[in-house]
PDB file of N, CA and C in Angstrom:
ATOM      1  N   UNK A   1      67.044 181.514 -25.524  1.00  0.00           N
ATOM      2  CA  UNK A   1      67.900 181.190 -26.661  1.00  0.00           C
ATOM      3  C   UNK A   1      67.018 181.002 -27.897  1.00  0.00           C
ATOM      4  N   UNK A   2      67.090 181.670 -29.148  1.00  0.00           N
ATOM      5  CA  UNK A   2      66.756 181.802 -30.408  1.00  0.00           C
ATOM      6  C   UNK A   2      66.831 179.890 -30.591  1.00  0.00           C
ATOM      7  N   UNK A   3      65.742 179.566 -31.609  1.00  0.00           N
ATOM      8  CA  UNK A   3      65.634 178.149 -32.001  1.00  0.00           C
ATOM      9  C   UNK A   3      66.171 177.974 -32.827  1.00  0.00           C
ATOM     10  N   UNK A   4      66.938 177.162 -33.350  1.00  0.00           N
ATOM     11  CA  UNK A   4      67.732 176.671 -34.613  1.00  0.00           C
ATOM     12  C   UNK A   4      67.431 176.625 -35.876  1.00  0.00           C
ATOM     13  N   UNK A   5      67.880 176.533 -37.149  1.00  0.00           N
ATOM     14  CA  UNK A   5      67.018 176.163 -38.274  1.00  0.00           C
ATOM     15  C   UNK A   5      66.555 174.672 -38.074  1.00  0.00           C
ATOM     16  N   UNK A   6      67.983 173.985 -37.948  1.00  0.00           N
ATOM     17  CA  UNK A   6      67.738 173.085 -37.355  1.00  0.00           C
ATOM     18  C   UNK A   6      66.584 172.125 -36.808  1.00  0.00           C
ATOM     19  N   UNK A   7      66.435 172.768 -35.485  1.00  0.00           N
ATOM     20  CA  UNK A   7      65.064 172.879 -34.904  1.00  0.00           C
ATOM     21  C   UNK A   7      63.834 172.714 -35.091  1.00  0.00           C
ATOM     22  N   UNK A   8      63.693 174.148 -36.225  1.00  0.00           N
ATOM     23  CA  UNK A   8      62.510 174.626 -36.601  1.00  0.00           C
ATOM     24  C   UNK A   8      62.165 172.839 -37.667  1.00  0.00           C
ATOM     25  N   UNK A   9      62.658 172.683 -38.575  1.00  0.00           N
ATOM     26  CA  UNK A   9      62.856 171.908 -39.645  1.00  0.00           C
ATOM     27  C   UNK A   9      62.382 170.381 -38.620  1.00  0.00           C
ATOM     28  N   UNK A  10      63.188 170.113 -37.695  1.00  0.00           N
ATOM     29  CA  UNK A  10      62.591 169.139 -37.140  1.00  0.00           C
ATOM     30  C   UNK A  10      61.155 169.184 -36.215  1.00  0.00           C
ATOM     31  N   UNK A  11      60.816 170.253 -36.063  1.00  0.00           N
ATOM     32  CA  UNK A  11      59.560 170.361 -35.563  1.00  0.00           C
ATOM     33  C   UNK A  11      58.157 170.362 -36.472  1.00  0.00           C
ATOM     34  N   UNK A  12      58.780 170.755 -37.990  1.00  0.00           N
ATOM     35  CA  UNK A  12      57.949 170.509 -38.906  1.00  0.00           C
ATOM     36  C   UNK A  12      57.801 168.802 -39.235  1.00  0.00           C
ATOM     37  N   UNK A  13      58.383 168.259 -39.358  1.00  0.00           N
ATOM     38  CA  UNK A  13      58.384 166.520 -39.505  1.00  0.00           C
ATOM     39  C   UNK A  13      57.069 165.932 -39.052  1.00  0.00           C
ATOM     40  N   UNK A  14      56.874 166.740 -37.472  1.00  0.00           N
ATOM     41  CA  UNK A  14      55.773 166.040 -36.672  1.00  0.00           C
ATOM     42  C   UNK A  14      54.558 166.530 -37.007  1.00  0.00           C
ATOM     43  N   UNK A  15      54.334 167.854 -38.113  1.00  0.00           N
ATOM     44  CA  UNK A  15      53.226 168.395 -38.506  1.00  0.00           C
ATOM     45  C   UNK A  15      52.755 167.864 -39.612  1.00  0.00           C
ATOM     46  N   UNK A  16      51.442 168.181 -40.013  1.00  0.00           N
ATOM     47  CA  UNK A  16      50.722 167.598 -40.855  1.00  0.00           C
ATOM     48  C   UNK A  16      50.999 168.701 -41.989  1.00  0.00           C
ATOM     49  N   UNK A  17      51.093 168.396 -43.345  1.00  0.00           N
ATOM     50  CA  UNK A  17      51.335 168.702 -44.826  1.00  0.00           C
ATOM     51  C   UNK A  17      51.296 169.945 -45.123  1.00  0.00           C
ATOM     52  N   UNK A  18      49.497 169.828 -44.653  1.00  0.00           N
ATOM     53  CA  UNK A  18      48.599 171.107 -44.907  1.00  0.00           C
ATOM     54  C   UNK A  18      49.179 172.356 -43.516  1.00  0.00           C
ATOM     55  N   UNK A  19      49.632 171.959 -42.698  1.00  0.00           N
ATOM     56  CA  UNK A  19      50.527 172.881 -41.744  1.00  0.00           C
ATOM     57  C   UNK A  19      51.583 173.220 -42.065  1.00  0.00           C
ATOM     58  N   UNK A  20      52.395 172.231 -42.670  1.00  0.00           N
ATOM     59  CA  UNK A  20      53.684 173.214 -43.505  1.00  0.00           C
ATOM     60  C   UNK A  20      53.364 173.436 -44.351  1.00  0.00           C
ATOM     61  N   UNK A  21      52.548 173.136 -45.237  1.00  0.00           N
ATOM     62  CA  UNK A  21      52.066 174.397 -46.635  1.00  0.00           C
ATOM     63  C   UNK A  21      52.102 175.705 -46.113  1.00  0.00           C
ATOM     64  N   UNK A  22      51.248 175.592 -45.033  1.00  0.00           N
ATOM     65  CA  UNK A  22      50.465 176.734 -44.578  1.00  0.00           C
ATOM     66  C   UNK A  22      51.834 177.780 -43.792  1.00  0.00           C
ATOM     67  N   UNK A  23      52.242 177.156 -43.014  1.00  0.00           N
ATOM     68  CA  UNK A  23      53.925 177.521 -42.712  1.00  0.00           C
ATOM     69  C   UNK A  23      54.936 178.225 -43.675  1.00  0.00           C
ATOM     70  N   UNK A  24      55.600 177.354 -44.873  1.00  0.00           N
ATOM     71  CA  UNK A  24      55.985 178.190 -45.815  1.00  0.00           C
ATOM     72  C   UNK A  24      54.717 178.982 -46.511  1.00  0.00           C
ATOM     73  N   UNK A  25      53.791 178.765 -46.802  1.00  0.00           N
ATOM     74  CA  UNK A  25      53.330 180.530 -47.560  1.00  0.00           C
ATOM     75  C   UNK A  25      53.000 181.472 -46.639  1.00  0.00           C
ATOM     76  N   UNK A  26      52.986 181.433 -45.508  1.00  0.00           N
ATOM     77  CA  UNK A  26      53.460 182.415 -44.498  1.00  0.00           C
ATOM     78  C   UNK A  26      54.939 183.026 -44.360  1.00  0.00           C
ATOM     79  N   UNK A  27      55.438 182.053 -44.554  1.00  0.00           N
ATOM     80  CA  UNK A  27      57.090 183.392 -44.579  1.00  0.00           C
ATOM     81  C   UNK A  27      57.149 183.773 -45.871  1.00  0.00           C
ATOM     82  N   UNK A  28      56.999 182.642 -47.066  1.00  0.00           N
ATOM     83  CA  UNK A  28      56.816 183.514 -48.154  1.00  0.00           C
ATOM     84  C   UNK A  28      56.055 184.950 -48.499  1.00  0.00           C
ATOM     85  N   UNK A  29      54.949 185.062 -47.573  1.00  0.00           N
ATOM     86  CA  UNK A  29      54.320 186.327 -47.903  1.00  0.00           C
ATOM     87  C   UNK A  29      55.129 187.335 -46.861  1.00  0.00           C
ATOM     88  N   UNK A  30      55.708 187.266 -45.601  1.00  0.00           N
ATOM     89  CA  UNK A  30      56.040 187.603 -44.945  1.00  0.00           C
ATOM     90  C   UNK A  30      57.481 187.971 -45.469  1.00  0.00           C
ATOM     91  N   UNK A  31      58.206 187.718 -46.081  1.00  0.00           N
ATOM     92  CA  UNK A  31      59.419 188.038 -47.048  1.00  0.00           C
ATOM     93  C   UNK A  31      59.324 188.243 -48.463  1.00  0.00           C
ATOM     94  N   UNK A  32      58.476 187.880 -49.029  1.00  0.00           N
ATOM     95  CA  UNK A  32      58.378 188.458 -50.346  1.00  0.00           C
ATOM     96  C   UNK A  32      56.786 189.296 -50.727  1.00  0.00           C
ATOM     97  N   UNK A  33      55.878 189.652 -49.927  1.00  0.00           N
ATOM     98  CA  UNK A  33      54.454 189.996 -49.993  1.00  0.00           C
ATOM     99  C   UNK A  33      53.859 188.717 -50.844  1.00  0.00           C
ATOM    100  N   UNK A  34      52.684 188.908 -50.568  1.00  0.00           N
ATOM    101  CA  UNK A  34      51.202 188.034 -50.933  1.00  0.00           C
ATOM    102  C   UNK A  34      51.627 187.990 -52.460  1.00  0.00           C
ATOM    103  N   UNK A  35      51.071 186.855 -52.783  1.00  0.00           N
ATOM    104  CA  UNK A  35      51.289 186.521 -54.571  1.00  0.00           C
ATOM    105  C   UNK A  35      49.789 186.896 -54.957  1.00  0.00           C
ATOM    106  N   UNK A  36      49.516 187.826 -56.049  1.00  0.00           N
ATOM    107  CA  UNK A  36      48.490 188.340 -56.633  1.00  0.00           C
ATOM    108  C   UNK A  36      47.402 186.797 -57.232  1.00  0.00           C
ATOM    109  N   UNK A  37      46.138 187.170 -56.355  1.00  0.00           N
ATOM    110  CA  UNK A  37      45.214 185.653 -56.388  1.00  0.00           C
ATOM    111  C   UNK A  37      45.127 185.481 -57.774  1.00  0.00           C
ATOM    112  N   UNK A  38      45.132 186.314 -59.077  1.00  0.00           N
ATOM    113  CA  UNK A  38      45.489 186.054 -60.270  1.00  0.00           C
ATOM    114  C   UNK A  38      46.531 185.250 -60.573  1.00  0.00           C
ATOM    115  N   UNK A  39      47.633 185.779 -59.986  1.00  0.00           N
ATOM    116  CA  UNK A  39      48.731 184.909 -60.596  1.00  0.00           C
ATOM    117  C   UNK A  39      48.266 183.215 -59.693  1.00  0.00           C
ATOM    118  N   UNK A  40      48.226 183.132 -58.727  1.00  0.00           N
ATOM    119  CA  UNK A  40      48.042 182.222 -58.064  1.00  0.00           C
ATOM    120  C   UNK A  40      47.013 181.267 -58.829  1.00  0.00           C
ATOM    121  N   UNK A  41      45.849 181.728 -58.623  1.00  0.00           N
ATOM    122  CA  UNK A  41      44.973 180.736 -59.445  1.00  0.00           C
ATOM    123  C   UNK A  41      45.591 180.243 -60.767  1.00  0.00           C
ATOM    124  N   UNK A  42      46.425 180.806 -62.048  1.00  0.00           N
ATOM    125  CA  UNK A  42      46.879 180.808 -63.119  1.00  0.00           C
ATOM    126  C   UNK A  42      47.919 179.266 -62.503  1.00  0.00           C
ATOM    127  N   UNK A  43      48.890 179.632 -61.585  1.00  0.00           N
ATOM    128  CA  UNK A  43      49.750 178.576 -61.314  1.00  0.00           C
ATOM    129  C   UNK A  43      48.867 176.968 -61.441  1.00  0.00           C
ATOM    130  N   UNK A  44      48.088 177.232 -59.723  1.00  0.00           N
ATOM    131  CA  UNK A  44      47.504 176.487 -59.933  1.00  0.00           C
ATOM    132  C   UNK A  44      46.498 175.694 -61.519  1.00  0.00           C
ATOM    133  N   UNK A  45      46.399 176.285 -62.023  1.00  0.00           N
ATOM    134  CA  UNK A  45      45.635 176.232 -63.356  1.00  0.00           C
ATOM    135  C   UNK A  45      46.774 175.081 -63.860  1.00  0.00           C
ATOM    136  N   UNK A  46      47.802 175.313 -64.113  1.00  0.00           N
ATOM    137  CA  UNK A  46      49.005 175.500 -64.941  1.00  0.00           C
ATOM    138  C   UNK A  46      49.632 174.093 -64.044  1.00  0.00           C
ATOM    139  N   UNK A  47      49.504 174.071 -62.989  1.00  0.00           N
ATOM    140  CA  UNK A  47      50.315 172.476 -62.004  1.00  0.00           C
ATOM    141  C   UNK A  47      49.079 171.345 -62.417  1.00  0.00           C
ATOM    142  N   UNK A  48      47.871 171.716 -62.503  1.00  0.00           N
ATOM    143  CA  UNK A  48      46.457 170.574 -62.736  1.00  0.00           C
ATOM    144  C   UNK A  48      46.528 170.575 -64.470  1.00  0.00           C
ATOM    145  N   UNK A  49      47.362 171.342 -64.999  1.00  0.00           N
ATOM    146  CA  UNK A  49      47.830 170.698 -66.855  1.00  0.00           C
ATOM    147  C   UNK A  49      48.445 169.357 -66.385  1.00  0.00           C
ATOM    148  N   UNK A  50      49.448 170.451 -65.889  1.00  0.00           N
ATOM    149  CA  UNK A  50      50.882 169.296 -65.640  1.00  0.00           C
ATOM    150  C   UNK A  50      51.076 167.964 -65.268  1.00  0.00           C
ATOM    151  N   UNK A  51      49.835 167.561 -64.009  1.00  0.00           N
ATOM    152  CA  UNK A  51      49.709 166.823 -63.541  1.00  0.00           C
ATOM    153  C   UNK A  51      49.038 165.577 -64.378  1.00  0.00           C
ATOM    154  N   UNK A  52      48.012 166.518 -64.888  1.00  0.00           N
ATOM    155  CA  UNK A  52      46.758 165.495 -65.889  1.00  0.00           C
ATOM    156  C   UNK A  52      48.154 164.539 -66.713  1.00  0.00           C
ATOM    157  N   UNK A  53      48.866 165.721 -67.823  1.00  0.00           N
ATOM    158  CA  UNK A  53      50.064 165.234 -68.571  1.00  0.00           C
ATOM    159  C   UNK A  53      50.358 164.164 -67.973  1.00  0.00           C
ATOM    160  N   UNK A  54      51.185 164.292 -66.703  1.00  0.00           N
ATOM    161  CA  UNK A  54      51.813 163.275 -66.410  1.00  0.00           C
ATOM    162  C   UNK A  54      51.249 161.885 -66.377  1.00  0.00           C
ATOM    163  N   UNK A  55      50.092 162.288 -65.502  1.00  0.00           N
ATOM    164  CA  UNK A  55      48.785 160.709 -64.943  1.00  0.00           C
ATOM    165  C   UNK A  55      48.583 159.920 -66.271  1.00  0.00           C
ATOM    166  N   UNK A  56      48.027 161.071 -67.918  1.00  0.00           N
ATOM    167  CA  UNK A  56      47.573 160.764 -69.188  1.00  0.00           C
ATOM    168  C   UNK A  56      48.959 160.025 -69.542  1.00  0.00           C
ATOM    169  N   UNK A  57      50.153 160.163 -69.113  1.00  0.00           N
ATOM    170  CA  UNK A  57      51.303 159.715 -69.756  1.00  0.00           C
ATOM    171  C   UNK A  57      51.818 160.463 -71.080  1.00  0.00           C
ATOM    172  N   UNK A  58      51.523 161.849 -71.447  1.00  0.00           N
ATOM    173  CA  UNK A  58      51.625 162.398 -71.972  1.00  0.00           C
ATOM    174  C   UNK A  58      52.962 162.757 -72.378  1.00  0.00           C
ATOM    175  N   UNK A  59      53.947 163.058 -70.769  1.00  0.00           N
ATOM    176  CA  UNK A  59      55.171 163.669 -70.659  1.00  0.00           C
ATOM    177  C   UNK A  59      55.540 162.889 -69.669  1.00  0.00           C
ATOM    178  N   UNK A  60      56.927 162.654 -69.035  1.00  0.00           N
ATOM    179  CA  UNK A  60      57.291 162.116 -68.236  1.00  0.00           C
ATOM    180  C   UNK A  60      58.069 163.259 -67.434  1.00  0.00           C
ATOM    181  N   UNK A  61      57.706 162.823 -66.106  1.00  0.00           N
ATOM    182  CA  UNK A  61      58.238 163.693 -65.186  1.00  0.00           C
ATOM    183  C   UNK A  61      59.656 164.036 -64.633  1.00  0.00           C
ATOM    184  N   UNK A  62      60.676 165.003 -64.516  1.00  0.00           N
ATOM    185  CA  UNK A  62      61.886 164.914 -64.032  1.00  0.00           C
ATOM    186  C   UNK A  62      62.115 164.291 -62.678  1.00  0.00           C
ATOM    187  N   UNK A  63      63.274 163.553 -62.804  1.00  0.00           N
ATOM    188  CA  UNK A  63      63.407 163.363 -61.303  1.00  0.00           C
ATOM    189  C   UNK A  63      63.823 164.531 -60.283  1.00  0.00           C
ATOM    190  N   UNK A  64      63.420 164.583 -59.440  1.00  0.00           N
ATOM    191  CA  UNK A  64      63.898 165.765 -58.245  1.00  0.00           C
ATOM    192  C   UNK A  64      65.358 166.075 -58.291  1.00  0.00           C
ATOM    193  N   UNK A  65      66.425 164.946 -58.093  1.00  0.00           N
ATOM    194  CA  UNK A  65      68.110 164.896 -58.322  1.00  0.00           C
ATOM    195  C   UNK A  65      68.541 165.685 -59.595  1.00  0.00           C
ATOM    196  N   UNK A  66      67.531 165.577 -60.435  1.00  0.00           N
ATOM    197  CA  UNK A  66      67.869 166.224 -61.681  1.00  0.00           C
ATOM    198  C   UNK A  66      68.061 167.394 -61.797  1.00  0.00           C
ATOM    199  N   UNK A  67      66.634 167.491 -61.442  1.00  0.00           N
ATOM    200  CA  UNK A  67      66.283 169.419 -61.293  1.00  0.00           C
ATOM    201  C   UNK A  67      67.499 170.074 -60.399  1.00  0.00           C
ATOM    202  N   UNK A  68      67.556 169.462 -59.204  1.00  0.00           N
ATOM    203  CA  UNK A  68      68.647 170.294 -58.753  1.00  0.00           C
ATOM    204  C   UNK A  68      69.907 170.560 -58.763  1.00  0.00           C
ATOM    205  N   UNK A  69      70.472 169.222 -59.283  1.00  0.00           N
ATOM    206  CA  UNK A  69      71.801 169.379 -60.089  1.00  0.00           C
ATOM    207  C   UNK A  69      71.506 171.070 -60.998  1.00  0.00           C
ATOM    208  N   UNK A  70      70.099 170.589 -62.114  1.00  0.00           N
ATOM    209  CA  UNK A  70      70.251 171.562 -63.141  1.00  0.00           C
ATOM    210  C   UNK A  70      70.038 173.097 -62.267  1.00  0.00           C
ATOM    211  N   UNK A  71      69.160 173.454 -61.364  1.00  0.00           N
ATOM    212  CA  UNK A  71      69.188 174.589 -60.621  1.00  0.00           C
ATOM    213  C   UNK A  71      70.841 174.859 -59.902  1.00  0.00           C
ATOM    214  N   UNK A  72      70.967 173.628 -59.183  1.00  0.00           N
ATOM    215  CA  UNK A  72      72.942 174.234 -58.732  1.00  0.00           C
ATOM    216  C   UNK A  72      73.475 174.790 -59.855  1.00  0.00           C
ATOM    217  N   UNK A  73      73.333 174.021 -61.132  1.00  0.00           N
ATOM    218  CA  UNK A  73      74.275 174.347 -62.262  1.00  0.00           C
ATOM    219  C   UNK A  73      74.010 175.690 -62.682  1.00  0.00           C
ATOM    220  N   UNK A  74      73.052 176.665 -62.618  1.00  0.00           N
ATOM    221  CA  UNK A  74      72.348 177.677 -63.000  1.00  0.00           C
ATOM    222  C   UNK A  74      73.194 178.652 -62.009  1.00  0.00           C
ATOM    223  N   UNK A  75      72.250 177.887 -60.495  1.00  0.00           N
ATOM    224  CA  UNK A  75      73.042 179.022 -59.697  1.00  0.00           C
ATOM    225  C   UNK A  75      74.337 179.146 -59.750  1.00  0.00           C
ATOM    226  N   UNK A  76      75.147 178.734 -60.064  1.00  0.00           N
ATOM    227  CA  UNK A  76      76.656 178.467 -59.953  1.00  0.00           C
ATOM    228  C   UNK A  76      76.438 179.565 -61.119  1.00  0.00           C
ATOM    229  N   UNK A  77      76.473 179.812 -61.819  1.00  0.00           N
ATOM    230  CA  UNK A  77      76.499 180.861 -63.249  1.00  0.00           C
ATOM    231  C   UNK A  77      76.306 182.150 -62.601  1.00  0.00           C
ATOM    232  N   UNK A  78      75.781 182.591 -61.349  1.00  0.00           N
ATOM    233  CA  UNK A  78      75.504 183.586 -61.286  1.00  0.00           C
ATOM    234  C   UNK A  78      76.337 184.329 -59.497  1.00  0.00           C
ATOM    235  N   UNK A  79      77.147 184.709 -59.833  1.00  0.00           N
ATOM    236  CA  UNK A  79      78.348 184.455 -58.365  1.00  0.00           C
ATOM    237  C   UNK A  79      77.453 185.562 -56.794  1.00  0.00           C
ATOM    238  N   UNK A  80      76.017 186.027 -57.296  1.00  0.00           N
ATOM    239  CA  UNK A  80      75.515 186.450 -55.994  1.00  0.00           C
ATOM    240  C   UNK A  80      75.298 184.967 -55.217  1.00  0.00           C
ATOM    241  N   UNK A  81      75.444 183.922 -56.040  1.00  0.00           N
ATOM    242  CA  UNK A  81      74.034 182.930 -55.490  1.00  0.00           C
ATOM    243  C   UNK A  81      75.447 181.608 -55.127  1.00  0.00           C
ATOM    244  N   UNK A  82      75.099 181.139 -53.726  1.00  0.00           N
ATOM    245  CA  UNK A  82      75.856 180.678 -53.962  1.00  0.00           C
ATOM    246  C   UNK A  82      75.632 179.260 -53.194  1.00  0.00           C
ATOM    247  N   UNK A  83      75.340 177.957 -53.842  1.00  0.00           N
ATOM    248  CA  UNK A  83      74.343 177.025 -53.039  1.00  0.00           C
ATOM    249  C   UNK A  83      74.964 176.227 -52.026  1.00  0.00           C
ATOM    250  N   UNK A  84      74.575 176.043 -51.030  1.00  0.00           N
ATOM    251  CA  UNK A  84      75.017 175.309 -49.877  1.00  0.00           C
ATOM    252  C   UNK A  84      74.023 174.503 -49.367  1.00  0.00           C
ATOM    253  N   UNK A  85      74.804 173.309 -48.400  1.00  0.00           N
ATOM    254  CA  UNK A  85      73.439 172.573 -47.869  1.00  0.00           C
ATOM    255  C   UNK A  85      73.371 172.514 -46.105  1.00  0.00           C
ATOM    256  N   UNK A  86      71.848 172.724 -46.137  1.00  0.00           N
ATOM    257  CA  UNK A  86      71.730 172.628 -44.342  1.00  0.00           C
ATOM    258  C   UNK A  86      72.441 171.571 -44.096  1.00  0.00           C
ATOM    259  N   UNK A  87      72.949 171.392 -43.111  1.00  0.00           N
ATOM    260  CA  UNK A  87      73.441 169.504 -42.513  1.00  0.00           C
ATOM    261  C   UNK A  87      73.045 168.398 -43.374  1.00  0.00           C
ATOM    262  N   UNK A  88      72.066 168.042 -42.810  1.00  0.00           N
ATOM    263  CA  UNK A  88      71.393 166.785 -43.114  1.00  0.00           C
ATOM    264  C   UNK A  88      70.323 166.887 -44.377  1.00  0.00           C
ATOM    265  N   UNK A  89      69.738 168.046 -44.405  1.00  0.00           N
ATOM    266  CA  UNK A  89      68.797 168.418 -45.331  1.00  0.00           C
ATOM    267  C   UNK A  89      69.404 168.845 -46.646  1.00  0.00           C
ATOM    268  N   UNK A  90      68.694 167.836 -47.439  1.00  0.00           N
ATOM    269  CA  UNK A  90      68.682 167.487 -48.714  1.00  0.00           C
ATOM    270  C   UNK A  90      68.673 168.565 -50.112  1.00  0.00           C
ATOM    271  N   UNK A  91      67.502 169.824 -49.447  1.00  0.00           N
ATOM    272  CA  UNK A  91      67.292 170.893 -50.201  1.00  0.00           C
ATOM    273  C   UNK A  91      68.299 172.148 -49.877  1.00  0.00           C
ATOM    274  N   UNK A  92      68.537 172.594 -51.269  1.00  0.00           N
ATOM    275  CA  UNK A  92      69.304 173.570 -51.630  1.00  0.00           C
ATOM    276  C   UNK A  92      69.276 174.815 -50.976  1.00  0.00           C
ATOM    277  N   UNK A  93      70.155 175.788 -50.039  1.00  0.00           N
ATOM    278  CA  UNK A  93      70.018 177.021 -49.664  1.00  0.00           C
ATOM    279  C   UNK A  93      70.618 178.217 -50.156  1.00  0.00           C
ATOM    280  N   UNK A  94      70.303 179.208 -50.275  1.00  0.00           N
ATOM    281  CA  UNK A  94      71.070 180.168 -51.414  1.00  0.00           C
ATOM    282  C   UNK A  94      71.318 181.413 -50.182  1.00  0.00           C
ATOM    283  N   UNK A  95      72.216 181.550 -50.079  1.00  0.00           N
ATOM    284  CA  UNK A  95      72.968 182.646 -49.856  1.00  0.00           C
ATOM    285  C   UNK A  95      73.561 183.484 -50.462  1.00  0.00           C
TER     286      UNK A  95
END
């Protein structure tokens, strides 16, 4: 019998950080190909601004609830996308 999402999701809980990092950018490359180490390094570049900002008190950070209200509200604008939630899990799925 095929494992659940379910499942999978609770088997990540018991792993360490750097294993589900490593987990999602594996299906990410595996469904969308490898992100060009240019662009990649640039991100990274671009999250260690962001971060400094925040620590310096520069900018203040969004709350998470926010963002995704504002991402539902987006996706909702666009009728391929259409957001739903796993069970119990908190984060947004697009179908």
């Amino acid at each position: 019998m095929p494992i659940t999402l379910n499942e999978i999701v609770e088997q990540t809980r018991e792993m360490p950080a750097e294993v589900v990092a490593e987990l999602i950018d594996r299906i990410m490359a595996a469904r969308h190909g490898r992100i060009e180490p240019s662009v990649a390094g640039a991100w990274k570049t671009e999250v260690g601004r962001r971060l400094d900002e925040i620590e310096a008190g520069k900018v203040e950070g969004v709350p998470l609830e926010g963002s995704l209200a504002r991402a539902r509200k987006i996706a909702g604008l666009f009728p391929a996308f259409k957001v739903a939630r796993l069970d119990s899990i908190h984060a947004p799925r697009y179908e």
